[in-house]
C-alpha atoms as a PDB file:
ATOM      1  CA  UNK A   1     110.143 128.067  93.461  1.00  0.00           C
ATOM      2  CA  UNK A   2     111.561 125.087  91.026  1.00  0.00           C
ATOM      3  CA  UNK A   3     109.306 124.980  88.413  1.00  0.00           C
ATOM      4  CA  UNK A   4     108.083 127.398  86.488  1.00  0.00           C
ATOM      5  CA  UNK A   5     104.530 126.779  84.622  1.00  0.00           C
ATOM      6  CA  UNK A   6     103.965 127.180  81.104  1.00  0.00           C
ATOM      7  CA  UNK A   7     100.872 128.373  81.351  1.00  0.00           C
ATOM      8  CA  UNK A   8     101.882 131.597  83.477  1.00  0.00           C
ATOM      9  CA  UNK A   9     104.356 132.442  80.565  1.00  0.00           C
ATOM     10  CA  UNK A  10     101.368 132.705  78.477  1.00  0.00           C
ATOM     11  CA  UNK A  11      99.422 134.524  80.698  1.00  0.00           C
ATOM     12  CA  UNK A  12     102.287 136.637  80.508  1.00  0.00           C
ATOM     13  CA  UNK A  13     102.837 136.706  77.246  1.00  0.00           C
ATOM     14  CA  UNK A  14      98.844 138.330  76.483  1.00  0.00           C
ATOM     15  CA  UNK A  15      98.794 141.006  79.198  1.00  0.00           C
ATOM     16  CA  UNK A  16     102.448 142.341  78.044  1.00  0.00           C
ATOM     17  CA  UNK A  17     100.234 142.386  74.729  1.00  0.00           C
ATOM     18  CA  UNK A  18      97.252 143.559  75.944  1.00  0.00           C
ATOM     19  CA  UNK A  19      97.908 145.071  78.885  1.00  0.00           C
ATOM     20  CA  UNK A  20      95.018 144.056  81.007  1.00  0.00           C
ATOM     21  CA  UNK A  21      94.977 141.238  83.497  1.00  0.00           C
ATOM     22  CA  UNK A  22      91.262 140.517  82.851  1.00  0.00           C
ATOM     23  CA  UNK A  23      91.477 140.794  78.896  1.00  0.00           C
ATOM     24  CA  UNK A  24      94.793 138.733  78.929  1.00  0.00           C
ATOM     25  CA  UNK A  25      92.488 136.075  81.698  1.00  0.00           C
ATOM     26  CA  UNK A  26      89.509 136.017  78.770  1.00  0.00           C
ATOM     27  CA  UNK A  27      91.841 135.222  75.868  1.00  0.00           C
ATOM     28  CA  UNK A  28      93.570 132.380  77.520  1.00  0.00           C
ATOM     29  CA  UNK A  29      90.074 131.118  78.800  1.00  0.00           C
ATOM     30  CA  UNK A  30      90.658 131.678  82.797  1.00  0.00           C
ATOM     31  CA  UNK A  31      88.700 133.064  85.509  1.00  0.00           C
ATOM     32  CA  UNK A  32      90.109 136.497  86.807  1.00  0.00           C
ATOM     33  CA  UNK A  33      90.965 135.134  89.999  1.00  0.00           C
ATOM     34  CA  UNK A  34      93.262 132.804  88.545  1.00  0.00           C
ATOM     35  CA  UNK A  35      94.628 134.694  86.561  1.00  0.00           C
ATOM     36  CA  UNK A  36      95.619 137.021  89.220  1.00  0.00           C
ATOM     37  CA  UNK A  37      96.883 134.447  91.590  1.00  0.00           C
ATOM     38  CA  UNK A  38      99.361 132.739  88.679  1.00  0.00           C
ATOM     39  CA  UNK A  39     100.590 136.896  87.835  1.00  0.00           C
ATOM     40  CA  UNK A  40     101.526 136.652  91.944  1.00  0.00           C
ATOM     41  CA  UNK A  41     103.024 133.654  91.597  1.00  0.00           C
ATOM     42  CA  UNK A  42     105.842 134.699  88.415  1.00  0.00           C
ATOM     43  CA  UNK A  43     106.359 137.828  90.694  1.00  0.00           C
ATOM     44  CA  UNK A  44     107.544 135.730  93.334  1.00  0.00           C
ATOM     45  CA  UNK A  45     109.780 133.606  90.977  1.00  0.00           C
ATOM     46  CA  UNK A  46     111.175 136.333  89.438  1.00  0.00           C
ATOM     47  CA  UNK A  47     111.081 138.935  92.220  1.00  0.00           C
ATOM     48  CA  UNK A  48     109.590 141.946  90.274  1.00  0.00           C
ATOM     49  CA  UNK A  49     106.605 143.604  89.952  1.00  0.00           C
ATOM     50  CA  UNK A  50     106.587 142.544  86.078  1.00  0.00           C
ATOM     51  CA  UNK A  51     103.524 144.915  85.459  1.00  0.00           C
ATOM     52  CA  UNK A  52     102.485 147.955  87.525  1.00  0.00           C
ATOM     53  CA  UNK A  53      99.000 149.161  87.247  1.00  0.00           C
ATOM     54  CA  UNK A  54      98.772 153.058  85.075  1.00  0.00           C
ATOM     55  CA  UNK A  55      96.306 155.369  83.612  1.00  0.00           C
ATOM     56  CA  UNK A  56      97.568 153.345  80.095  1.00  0.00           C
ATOM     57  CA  UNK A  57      96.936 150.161  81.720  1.00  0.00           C
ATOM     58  CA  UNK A  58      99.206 147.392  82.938  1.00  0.00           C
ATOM     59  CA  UNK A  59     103.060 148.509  81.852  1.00  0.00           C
ATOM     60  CA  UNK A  60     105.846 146.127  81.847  1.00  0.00           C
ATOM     61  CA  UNK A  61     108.543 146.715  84.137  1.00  0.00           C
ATOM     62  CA  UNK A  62     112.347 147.255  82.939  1.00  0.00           C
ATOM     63  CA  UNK A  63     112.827 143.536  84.360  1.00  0.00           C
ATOM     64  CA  UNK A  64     109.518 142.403  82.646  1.00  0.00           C
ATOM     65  CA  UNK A  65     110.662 144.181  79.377  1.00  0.00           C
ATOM     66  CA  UNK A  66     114.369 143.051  79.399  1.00  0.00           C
ATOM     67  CA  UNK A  67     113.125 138.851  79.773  1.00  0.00           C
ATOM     68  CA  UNK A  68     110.321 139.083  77.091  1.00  0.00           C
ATOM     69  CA  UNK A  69     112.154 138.655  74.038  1.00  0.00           C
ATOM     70  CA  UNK A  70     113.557 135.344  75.488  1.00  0.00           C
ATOM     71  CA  UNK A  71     110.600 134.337  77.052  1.00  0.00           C
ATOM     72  CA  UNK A  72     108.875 134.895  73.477  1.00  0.00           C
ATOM     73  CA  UNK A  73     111.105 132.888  71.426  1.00  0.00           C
ATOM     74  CA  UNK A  74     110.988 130.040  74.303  1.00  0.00           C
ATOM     75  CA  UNK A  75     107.108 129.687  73.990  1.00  0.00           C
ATOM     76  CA  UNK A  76     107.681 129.524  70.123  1.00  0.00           C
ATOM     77  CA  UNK A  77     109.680 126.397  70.447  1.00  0.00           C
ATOM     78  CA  UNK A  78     107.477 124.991  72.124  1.00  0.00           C
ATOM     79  CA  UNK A  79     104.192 126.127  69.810  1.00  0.00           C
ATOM     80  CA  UNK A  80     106.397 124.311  67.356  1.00  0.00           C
ATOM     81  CA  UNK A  81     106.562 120.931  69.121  1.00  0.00           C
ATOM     82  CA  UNK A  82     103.262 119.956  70.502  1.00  0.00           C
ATOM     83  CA  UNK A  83     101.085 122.845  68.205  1.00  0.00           C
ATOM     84  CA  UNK A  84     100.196 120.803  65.009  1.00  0.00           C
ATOM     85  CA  UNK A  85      99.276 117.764  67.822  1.00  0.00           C
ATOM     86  CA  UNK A  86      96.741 120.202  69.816  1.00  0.00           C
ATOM     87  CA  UNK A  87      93.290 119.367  69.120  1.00  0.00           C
ATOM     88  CA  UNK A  88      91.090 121.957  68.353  1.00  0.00           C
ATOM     89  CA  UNK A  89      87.220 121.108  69.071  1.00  0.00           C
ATOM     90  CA  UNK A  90      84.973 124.197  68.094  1.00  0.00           C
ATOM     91  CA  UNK A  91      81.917 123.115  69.823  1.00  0.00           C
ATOM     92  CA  UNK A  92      83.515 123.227  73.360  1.00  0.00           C
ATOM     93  CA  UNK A  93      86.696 125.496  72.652  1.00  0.00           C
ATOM     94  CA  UNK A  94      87.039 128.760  74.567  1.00  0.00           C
ATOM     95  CA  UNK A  95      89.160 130.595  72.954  1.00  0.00           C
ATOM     96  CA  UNK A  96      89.582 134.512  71.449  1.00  0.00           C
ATOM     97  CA  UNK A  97      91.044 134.487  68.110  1.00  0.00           C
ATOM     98  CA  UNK A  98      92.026 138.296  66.906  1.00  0.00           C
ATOM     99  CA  UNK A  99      91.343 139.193  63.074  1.00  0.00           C
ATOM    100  CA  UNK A 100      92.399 142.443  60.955  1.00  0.00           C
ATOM    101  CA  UNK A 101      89.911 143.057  58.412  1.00  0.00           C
ATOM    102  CA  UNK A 102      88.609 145.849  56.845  1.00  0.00           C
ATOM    103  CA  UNK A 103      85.931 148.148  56.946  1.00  0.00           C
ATOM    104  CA  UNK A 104      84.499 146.651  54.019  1.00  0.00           C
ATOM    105  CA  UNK A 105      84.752 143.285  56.133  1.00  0.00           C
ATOM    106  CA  UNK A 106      83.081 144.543  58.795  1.00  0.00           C
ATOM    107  CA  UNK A 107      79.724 145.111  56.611  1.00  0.00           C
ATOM    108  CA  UNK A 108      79.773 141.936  54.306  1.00  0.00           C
ATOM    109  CA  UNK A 109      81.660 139.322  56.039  1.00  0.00           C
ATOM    110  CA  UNK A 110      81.719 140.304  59.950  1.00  0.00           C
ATOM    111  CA  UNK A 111      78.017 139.417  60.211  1.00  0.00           C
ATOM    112  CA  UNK A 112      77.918 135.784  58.405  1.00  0.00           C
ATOM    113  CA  UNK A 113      80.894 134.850  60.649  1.00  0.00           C
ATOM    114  CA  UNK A 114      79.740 135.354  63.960  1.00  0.00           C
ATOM    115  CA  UNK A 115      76.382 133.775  63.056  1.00  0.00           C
ATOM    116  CA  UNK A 116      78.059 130.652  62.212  1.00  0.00           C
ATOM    117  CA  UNK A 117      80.411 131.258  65.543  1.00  0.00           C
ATOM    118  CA  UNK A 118      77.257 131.303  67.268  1.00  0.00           C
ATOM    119  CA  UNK A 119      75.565 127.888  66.116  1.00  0.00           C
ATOM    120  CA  UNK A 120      79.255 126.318  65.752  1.00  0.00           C
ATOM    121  CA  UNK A 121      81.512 127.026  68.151  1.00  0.00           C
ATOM    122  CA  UNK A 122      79.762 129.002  71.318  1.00  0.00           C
ATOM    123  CA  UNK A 123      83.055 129.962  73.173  1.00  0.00           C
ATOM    124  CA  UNK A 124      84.590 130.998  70.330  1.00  0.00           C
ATOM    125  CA  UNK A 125      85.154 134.937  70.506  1.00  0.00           C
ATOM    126  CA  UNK A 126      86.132 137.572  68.108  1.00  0.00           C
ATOM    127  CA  UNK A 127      88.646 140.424  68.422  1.00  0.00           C
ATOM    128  CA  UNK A 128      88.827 142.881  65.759  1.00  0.00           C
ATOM    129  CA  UNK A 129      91.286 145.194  64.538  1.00  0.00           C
ATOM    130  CA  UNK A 130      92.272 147.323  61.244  1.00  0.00           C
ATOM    131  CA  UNK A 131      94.684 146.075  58.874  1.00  0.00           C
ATOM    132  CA  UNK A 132      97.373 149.158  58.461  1.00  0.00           C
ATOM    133  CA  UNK A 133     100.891 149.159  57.424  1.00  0.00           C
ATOM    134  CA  UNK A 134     101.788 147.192  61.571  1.00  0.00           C
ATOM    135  CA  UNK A 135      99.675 144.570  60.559  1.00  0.00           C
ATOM    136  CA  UNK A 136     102.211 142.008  59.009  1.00  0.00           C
ATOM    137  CA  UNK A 137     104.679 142.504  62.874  1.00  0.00           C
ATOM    138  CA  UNK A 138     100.839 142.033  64.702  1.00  0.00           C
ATOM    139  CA  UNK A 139     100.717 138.720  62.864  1.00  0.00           C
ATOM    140  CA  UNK A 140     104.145 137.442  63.177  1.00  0.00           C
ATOM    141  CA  UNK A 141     104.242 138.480  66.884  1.00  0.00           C
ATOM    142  CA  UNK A 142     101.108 136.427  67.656  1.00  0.00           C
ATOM    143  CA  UNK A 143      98.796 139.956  68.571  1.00  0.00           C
ATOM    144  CA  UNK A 144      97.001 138.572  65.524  1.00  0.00           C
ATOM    145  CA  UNK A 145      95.976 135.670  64.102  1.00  0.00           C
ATOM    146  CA  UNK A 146      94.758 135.985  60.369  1.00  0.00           C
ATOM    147  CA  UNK A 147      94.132 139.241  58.245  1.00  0.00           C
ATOM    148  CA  UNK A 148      91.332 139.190  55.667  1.00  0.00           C
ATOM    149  CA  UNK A 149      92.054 142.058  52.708  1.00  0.00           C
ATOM    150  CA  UNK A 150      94.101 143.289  49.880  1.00  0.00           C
ATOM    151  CA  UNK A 151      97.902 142.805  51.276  1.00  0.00           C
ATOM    152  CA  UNK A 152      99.885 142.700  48.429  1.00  0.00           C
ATOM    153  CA  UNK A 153     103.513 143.731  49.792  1.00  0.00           C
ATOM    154  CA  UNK A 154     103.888 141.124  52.591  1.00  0.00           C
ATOM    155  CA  UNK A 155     107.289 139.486  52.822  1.00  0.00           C
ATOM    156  CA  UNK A 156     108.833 135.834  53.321  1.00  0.00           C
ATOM    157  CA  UNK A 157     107.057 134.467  55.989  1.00  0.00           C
ATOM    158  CA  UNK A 158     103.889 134.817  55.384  1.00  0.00           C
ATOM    159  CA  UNK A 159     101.159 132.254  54.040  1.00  0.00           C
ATOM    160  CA  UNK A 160      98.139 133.797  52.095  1.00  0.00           C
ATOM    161  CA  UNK A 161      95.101 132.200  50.501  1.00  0.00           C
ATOM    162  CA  UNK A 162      92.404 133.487  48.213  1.00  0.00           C
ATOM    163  CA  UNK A 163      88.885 133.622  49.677  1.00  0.00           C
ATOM    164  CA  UNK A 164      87.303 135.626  46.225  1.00  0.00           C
ATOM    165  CA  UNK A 165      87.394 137.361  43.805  1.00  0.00           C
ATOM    166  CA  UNK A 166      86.262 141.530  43.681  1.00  0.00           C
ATOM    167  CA  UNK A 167      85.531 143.631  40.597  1.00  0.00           C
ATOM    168  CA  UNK A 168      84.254 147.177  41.737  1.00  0.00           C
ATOM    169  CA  UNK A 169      80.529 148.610  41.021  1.00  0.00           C
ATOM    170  CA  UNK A 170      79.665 152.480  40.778  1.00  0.00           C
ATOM    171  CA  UNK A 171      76.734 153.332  43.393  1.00  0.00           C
ATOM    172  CA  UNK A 172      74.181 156.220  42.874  1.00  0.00           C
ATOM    173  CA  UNK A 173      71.015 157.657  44.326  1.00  0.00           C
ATOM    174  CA  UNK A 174      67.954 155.675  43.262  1.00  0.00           C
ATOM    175  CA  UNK A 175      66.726 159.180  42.581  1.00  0.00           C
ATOM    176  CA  UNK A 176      69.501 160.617  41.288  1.00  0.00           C
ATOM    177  CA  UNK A 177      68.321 163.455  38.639  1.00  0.00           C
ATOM    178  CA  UNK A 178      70.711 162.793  35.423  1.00  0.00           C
ATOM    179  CA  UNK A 179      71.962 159.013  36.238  1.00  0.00           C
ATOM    180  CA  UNK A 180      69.500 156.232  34.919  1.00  0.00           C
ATOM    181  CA  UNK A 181      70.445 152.738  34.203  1.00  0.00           C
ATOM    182  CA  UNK A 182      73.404 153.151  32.558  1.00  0.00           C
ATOM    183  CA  UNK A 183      76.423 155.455  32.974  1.00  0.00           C
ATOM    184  CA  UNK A 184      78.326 156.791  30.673  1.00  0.00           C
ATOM    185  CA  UNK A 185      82.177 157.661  30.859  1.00  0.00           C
ATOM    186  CA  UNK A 186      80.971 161.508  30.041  1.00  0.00           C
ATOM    187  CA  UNK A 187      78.533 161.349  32.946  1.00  0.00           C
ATOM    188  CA  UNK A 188      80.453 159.825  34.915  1.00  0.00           C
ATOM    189  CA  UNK A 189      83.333 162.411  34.650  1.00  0.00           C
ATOM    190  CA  UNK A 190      80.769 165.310  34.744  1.00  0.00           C
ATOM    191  CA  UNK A 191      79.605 163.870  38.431  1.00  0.00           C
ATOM    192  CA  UNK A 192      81.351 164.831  41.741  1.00  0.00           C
ATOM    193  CA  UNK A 193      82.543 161.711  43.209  1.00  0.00           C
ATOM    194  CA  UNK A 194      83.224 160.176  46.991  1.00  0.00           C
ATOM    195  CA  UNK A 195      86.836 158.444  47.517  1.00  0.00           C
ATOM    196  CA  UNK A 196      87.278 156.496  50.558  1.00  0.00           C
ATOM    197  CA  UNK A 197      90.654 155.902  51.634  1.00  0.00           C
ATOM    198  CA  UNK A 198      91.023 152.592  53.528  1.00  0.00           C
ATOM    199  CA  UNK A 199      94.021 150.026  54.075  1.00  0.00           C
ATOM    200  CA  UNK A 200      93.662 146.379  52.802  1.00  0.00           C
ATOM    201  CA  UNK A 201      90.396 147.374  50.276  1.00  0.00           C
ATOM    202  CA  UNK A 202      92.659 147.607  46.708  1.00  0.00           C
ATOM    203  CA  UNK A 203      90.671 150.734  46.114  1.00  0.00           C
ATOM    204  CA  UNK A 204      94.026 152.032  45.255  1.00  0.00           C
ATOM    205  CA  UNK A 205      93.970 149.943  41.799  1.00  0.00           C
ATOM    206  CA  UNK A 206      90.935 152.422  40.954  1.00  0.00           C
ATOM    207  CA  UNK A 207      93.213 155.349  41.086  1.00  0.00           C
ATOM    208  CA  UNK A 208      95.677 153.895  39.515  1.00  0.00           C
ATOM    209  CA  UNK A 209      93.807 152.948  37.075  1.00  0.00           C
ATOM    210  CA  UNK A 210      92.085 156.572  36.117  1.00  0.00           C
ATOM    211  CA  UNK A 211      95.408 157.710  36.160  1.00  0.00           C
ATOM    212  CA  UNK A 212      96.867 155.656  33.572  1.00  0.00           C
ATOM    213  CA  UNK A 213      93.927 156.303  31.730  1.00  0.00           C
ATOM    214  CA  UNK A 214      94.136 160.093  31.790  1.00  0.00           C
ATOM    215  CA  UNK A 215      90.702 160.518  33.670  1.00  0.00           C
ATOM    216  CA  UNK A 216      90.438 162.857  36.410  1.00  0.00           C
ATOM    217  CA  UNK A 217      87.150 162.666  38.864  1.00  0.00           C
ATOM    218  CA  UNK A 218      86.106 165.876  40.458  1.00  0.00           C
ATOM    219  CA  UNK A 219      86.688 164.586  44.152  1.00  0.00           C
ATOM    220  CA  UNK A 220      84.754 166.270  46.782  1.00  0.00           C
ATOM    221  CA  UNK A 221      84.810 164.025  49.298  1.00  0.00           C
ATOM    222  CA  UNK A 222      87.008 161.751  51.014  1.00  0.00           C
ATOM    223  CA  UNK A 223      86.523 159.354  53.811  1.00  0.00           C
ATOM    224  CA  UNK A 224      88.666 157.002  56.199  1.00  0.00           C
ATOM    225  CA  UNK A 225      85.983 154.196  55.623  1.00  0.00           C
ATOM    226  CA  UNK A 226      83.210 153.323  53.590  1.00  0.00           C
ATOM    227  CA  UNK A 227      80.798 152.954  57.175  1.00  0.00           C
ATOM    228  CA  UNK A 228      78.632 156.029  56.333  1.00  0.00           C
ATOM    229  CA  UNK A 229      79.190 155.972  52.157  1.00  0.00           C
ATOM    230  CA  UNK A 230      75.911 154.176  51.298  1.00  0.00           C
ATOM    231  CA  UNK A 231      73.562 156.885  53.349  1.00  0.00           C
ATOM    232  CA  UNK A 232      75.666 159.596  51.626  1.00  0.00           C
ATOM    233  CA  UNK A 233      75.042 158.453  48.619  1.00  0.00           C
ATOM    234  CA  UNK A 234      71.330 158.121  48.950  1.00  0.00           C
ATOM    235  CA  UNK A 235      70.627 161.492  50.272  1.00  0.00           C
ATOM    236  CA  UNK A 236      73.341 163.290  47.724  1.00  0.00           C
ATOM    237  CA  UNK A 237      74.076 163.536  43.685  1.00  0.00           C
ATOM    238  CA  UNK A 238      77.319 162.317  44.631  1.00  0.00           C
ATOM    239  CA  UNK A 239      79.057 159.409  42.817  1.00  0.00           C
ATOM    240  CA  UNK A 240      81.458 156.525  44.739  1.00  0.00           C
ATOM    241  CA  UNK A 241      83.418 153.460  43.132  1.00  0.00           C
ATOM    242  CA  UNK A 242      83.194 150.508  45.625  1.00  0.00           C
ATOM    243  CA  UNK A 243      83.653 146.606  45.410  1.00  0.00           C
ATOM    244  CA  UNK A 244      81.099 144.525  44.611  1.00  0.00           C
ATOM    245  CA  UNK A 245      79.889 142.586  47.590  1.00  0.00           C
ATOM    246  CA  UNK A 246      79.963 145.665  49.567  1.00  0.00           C
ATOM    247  CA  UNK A 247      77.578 147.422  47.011  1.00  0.00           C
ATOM    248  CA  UNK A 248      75.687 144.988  46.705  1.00  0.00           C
ATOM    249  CA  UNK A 249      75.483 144.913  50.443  1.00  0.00           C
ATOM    250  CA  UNK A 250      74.302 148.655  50.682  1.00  0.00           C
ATOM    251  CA  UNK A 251      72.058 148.122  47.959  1.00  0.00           C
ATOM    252  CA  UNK A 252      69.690 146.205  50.192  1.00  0.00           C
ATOM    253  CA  UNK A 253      70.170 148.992  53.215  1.00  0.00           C
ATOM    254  CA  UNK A 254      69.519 152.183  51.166  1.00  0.00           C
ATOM    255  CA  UNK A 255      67.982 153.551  48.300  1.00  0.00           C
ATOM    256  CA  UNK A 256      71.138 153.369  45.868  1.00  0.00           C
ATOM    257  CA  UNK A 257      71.493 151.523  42.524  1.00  0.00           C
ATOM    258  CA  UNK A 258      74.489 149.538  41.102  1.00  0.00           C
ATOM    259  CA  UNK A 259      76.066 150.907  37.845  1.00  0.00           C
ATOM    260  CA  UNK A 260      78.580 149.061  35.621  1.00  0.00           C
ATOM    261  CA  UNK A 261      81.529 152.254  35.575  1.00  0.00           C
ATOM    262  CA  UNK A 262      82.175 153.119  32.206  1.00  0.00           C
ATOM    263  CA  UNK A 263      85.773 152.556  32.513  1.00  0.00           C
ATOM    264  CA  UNK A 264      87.890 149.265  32.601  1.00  0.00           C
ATOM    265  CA  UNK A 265      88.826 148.600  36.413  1.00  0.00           C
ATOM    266  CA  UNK A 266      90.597 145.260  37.138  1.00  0.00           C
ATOM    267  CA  UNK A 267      89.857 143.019  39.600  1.00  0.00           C
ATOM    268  CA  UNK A 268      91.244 141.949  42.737  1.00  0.00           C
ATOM    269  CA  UNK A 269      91.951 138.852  45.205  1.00  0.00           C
ATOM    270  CA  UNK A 270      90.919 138.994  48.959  1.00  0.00           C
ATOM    271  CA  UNK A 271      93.095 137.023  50.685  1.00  0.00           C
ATOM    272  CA  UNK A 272      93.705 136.208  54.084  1.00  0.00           C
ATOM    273  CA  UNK A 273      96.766 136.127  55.383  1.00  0.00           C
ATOM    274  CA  UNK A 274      98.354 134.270  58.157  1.00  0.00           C
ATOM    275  CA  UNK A 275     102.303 133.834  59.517  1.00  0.00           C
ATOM    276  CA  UNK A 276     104.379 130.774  59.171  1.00  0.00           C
ATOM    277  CA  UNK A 277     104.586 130.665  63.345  1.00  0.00           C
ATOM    278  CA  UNK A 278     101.183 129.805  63.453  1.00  0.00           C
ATOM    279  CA  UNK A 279     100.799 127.543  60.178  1.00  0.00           C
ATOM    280  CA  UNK A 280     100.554 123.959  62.330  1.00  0.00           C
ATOM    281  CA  UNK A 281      98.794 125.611  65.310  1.00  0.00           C
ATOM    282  CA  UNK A 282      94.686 123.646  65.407  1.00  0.00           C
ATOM    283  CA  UNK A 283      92.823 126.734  66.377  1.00  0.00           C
ATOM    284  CA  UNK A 284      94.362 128.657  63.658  1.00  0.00           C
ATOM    285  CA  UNK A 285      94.165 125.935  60.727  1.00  0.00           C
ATOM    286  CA  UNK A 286      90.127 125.497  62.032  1.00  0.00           C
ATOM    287  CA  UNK A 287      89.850 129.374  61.642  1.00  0.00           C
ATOM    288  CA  UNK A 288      91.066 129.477  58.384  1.00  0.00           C
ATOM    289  CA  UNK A 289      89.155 126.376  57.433  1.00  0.00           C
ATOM    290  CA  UNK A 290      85.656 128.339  58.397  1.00  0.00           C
ATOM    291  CA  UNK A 291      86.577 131.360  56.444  1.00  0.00           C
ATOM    292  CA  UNK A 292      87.735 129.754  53.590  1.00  0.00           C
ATOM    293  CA  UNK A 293      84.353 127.387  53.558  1.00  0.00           C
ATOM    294  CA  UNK A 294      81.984 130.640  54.490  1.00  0.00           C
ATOM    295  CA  UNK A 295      83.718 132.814  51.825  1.00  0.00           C
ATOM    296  CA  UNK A 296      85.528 130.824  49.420  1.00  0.00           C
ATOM    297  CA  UNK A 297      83.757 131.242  45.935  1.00  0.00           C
ATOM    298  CA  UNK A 298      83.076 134.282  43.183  1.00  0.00           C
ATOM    299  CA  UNK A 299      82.323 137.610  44.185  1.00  0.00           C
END
């Protein structure tokens, strides 16, 4: 076989990533079927299996593994020469772009975006994952396209650009028995308190912040994600610290107030983040366009 087509190596490229034929088919915006038939056709150019089917999924052979790294930084050269030229038309795209956000994301900004997907750009799709300490190799390796969060120790490489701006908010139980309209740093200290624990939210500054302060909360609870705080709250005496838009998010969904705290918390910047790679690349620069445009602005 003399030639060897550039779109196989990126159907190639996404089930080594994802490793599913019909995942890897939906991302590059091909039937199944053809899909299939171009995987038959690199096995017969390179004469290897390059994937074999397992209860994981589709695994990369040795061979497969051994010629991706190459194959990688080929199709990078090539992003570089003709990406910034690529035309990128929403309303009749089909594409799946892949975001890390957080759990906080997932409540306040998740919904907004795929409405506007919806009404904008109808084969546009959305893949989500978690942003965690792999997130800045899942963006420079092309498994992601743009993080949205509180990244603050990325490295050279990386381009990053501030949607807003978050200050936190203390949430308690509409019917709470000792907290009113006001709290009180003695109150607040007397209270047993929620702290979530989740990558990319800068709830960390809060702690920080207590500690420098010499103020110690009487934790009883701690969670991976803030998905089932708000409910918590509403049915318990039990204090949390969370950012703004999310409280004021759960706010409308249960029966919780909002409560200045009664210490000094800074804000922070939610940023997203993408990797130099994919700076020039159409379907990334439109992506970033629409979040910036949906979510630019104050907090």
């Amino acid at each position: 076989m003399a030639k060897l087509d550039l779109e196989w190596l990126n159907l190639f490229d996404e089930i080594y990533k994802t490793g599913s034929v019909s995942r890897a088919a939906e991302r590059r915006g091909m039937a199944q079927g053809t899909a299939s038939i171009a995987l038959n056709k690199l096995r017969q150019h390179y004469g290897d299996k390059l994937f074999c089917r397992t209860s994981r999924g589709m695994e990369p052979t040795p061979f497969a593994t051994g010629i991706y790294p190459a194959l990688r930084d080929a199709m990078a050269m090539l992003e570089r020469t003709h990406g910034a030229r690529e035309a990128f038309d929403p309303a009749s795209a089909h594409r799946v772009f892949r975001l890390l956000i957080t759990d906080i994301s997932e409540i306040v900004l998740l919904p907004t975006l795929l409405n506007h997907l919806r009404k904008t750009a109808p084969g546009v799709h959305i893949e989500i994952g978690k942003i965690s300490t792999d997130s800045p190799r899942r963006l420079e390796s092309g498994e992601a396209d743009i993080a949205v969060g509180f990244m603050p120790d990325l490295e050279a490489g990386f381009y990053q650009q501030t949607l807003f701006t978050q200050d936190f908010v203390c949430l308690a139980a509409t019917n709470h028995p000792r907290i009113r309209e006001r709290l009180s740093k003695a109150a607040f200290l007397k209270e047993a308190h929620i702290v979530v624990s989740s990558s990319g939210t800068g709830h960390s500054i809060v702690d920080r912040m207590l500690d420098q302060q010499g103020l110690q909360r009487e934790v009883v609870l701690r969670l991976p994600s803030y998905l089932g705080v708000a409910r918590i709250v509403a049915q318990t005496e039990l204090l949390v610290i969370v950012p703004r838009r999310l409280g004021n998010t759960l706010a409308s969904q249960e029966t919780i107030r909002l409560l200045a705290p009664p210490v000094e918390l800074p804000s922070y910047a939610v940023k997203q983040h993408w990797h130099e790679r994919f700076h020039a690349d159409a379907g990334n620069v439109w992506l970033r366009r629409t979040l910036a445009a949906l979510f630019g602005g104050p907090a």
